[in-house]
N, C-alpha and C. Protein backbone atom coordinates (compact mmCIF):
# COMPACT_ATOMS: atom_id res chain seq x y z
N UNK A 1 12.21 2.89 7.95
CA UNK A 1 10.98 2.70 8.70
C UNK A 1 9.89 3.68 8.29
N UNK A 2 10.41 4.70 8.00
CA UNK A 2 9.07 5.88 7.95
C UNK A 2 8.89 5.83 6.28
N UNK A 3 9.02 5.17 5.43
CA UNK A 3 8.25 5.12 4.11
C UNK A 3 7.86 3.38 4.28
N UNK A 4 8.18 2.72 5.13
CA UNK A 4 7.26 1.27 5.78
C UNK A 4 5.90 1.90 6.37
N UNK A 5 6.22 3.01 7.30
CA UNK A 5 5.22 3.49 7.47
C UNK A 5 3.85 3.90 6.90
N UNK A 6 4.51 4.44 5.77
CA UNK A 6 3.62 5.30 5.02
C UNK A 6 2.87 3.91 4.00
N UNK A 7 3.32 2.94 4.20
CA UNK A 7 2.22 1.59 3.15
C UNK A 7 1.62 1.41 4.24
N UNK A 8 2.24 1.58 5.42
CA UNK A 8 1.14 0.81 6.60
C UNK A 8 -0.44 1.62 6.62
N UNK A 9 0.34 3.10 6.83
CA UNK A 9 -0.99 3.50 6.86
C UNK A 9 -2.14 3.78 5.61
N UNK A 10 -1.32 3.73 4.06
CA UNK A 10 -2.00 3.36 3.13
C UNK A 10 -2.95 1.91 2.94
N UNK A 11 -2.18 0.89 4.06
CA UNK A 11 -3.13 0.00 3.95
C UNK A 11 -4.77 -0.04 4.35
N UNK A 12 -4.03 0.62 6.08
CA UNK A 12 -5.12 0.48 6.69
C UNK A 12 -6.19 1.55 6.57
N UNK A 13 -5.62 2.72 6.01
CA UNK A 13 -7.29 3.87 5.21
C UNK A 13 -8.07 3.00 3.95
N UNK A 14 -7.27 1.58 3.41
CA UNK A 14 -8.06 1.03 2.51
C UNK A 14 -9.11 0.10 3.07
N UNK A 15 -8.97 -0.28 4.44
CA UNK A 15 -10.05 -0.52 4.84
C UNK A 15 -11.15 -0.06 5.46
N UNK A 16 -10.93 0.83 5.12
CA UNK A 16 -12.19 1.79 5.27
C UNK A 16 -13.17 1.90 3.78
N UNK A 17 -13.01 0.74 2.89
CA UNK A 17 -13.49 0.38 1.87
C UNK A 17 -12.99 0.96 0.39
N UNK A 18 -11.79 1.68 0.52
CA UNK A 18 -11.11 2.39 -0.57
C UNK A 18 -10.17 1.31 -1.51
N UNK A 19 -9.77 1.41 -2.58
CA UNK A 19 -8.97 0.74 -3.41
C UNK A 19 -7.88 1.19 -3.42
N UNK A 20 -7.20 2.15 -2.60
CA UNK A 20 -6.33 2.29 -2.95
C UNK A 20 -4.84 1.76 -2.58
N UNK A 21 -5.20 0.86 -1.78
CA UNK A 21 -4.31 -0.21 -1.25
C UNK A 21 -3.58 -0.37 -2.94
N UNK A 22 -4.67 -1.39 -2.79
CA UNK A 22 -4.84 -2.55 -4.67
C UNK A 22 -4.24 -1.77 -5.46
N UNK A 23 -4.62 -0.64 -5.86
CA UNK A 23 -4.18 0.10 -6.61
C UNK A 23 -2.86 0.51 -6.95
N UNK A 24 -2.12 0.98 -5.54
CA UNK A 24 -0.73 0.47 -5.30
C UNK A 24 -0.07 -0.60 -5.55
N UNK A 25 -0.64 -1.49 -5.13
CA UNK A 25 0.17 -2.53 -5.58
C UNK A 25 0.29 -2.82 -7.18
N UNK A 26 -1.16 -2.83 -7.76
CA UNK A 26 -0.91 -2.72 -8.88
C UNK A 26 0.12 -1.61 -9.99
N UNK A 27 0.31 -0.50 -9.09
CA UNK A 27 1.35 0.56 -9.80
C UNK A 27 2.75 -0.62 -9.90
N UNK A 28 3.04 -0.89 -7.86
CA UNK A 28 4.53 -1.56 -7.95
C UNK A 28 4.66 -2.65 -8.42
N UNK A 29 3.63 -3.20 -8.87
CA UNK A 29 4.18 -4.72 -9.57
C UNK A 29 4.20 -4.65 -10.85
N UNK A 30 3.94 -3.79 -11.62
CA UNK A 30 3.95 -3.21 -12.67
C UNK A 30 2.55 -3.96 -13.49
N UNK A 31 1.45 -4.62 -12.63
CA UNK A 31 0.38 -5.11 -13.24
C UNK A 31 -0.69 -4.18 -14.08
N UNK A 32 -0.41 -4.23 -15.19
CA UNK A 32 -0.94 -3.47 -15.94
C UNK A 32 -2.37 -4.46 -16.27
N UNK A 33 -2.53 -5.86 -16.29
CA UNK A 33 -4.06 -6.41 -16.49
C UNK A 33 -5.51 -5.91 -15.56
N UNK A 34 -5.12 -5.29 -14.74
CA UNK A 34 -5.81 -4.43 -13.90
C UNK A 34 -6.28 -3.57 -14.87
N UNK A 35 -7.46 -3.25 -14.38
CA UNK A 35 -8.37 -1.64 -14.53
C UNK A 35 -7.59 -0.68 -14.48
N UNK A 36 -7.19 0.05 -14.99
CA UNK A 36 -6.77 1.35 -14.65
C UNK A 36 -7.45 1.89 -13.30
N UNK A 37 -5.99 2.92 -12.91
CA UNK A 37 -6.35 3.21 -11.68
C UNK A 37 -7.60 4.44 -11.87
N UNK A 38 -8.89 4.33 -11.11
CA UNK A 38 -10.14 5.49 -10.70
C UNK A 38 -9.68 6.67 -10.05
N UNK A 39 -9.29 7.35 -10.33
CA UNK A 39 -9.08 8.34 -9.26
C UNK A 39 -10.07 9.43 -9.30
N UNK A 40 -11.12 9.40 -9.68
CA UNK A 40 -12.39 10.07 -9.19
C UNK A 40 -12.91 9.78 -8.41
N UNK A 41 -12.60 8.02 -7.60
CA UNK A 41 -12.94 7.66 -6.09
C UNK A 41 -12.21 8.20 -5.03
N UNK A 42 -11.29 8.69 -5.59
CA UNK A 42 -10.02 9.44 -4.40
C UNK A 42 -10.61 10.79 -4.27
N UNK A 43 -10.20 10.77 -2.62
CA UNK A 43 -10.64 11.84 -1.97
C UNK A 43 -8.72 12.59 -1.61
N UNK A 44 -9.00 13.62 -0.83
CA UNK A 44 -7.72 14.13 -0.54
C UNK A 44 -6.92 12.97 0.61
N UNK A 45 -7.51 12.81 0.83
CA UNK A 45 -6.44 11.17 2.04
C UNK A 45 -6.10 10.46 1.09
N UNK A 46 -6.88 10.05 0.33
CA UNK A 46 -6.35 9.24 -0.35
C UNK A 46 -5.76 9.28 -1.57
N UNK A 47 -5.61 10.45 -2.16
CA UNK A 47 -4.32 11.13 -3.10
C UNK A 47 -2.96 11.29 -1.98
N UNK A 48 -3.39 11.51 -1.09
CA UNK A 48 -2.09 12.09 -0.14
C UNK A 48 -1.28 10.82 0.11
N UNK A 49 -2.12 9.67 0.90
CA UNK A 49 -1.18 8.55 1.06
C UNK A 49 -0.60 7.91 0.17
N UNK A 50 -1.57 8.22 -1.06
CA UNK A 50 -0.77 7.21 -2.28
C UNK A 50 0.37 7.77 -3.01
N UNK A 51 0.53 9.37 -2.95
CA UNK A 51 1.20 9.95 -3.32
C UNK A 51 2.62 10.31 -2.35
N UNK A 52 2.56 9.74 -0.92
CA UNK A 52 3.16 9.06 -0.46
C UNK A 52 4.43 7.95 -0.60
N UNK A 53 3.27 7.32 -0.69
CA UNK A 53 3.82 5.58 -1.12
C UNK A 53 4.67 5.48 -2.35
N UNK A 54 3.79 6.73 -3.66
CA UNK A 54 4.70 6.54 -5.21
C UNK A 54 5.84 6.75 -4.46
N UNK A 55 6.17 8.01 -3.65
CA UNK A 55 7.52 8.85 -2.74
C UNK A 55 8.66 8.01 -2.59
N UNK A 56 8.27 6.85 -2.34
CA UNK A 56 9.31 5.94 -1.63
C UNK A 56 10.32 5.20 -3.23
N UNK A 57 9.51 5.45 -4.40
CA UNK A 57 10.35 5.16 -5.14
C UNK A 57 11.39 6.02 -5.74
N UNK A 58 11.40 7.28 -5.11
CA UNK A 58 11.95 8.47 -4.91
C UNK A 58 13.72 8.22 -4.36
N UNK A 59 13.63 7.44 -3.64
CA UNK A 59 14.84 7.50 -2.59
C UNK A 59 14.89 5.62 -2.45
N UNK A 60 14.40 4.65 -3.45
CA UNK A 60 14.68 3.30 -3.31
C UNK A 60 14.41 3.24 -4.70
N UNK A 61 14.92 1.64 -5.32
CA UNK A 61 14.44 1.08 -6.24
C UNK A 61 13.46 0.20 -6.04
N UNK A 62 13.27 -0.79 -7.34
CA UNK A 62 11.86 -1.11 -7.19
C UNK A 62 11.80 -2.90 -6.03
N UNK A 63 13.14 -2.79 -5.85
CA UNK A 63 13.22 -4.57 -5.54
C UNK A 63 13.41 -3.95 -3.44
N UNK A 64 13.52 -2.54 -3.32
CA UNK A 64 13.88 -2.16 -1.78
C UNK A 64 12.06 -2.24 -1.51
N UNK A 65 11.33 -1.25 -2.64
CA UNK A 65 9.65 -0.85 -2.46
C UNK A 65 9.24 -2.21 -2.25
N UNK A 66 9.51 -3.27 -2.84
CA UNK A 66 9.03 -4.61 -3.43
C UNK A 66 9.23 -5.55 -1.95
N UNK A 67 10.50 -5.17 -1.31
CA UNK A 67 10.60 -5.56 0.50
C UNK A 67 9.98 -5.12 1.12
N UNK A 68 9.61 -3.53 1.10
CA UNK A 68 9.01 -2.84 2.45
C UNK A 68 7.21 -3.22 2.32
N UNK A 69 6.75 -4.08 1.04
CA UNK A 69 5.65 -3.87 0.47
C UNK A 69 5.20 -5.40 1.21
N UNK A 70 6.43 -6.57 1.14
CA UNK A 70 6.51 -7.93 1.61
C UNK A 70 6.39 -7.79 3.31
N UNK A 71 7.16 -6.59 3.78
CA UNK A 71 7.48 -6.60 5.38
C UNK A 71 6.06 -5.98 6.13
N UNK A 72 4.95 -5.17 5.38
CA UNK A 72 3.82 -4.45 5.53
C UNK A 72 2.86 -5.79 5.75
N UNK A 73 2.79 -7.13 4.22
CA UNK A 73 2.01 -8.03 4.28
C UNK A 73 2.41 -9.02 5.52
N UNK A 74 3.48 -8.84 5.61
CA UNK A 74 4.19 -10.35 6.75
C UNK A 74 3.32 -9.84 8.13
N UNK A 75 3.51 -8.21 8.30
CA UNK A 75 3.03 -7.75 9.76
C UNK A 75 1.55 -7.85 9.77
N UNK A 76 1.00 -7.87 8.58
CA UNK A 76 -0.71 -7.61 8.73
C UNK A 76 -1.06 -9.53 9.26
N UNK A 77 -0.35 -10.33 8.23
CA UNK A 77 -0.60 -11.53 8.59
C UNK A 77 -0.54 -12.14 9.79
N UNK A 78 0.79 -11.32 10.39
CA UNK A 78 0.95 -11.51 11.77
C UNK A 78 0.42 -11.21 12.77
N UNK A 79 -0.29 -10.01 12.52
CA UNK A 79 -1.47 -9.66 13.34
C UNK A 79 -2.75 -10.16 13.37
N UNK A 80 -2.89 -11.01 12.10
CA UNK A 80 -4.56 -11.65 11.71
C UNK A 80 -4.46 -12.34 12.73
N UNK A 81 -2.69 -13.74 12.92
CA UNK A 81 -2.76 -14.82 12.94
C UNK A 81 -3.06 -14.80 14.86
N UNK A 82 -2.34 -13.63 15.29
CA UNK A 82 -2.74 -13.44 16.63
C UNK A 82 -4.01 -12.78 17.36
N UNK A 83 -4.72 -12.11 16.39
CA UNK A 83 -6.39 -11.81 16.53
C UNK A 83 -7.15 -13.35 16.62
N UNK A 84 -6.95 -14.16 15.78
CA UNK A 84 -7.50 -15.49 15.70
C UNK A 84 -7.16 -16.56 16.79
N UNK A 85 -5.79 -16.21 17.65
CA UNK A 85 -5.39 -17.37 18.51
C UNK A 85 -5.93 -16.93 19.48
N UNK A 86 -6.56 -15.23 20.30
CA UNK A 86 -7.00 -14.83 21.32
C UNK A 86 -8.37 -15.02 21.37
């Protein structure tokens, strides 16, 4: 739960207009057709969470990161889908 955590809250400091969501993802999917990652737009939050998030491949492989990354999108969706029904 607590490195689920740590994408959650990497998600949601990316909406505060940062890339570094994307950016992540692009590390774990191994999408290299992407831009290289900017990190002259990174501020200290946002080195910290992402440096974070690399963390979790620390103590998982890439197909456990690749679930907790699926279980982060399922909950955001799940929350859109009930913002929209209220």
């Amino acid at each position: 739960m607590y490195e689920k955590n740590n994408l959650r809250e990497l998600h949601d400091w990316a909406l505060n207009g940062h890339s570094c969501w994307v950016d992540f993802l692009g590390v774990a999917h191994y999408d290299y057709e992407n831009e290289p990652i900017n990190f002259e737009s990174y501020g200290f939050i946002e080195m910290e969470l992402f440096g974070k998030c690399l963390g979790i491949f620390s103590n998982n492989g890439y197909d456990e990161v690749t679930r907790l990354i699926d279980e982060v999108l399922e909950e955001i969706k799940e929350e859109e889908t009930e913002t929209e029904t209220v």
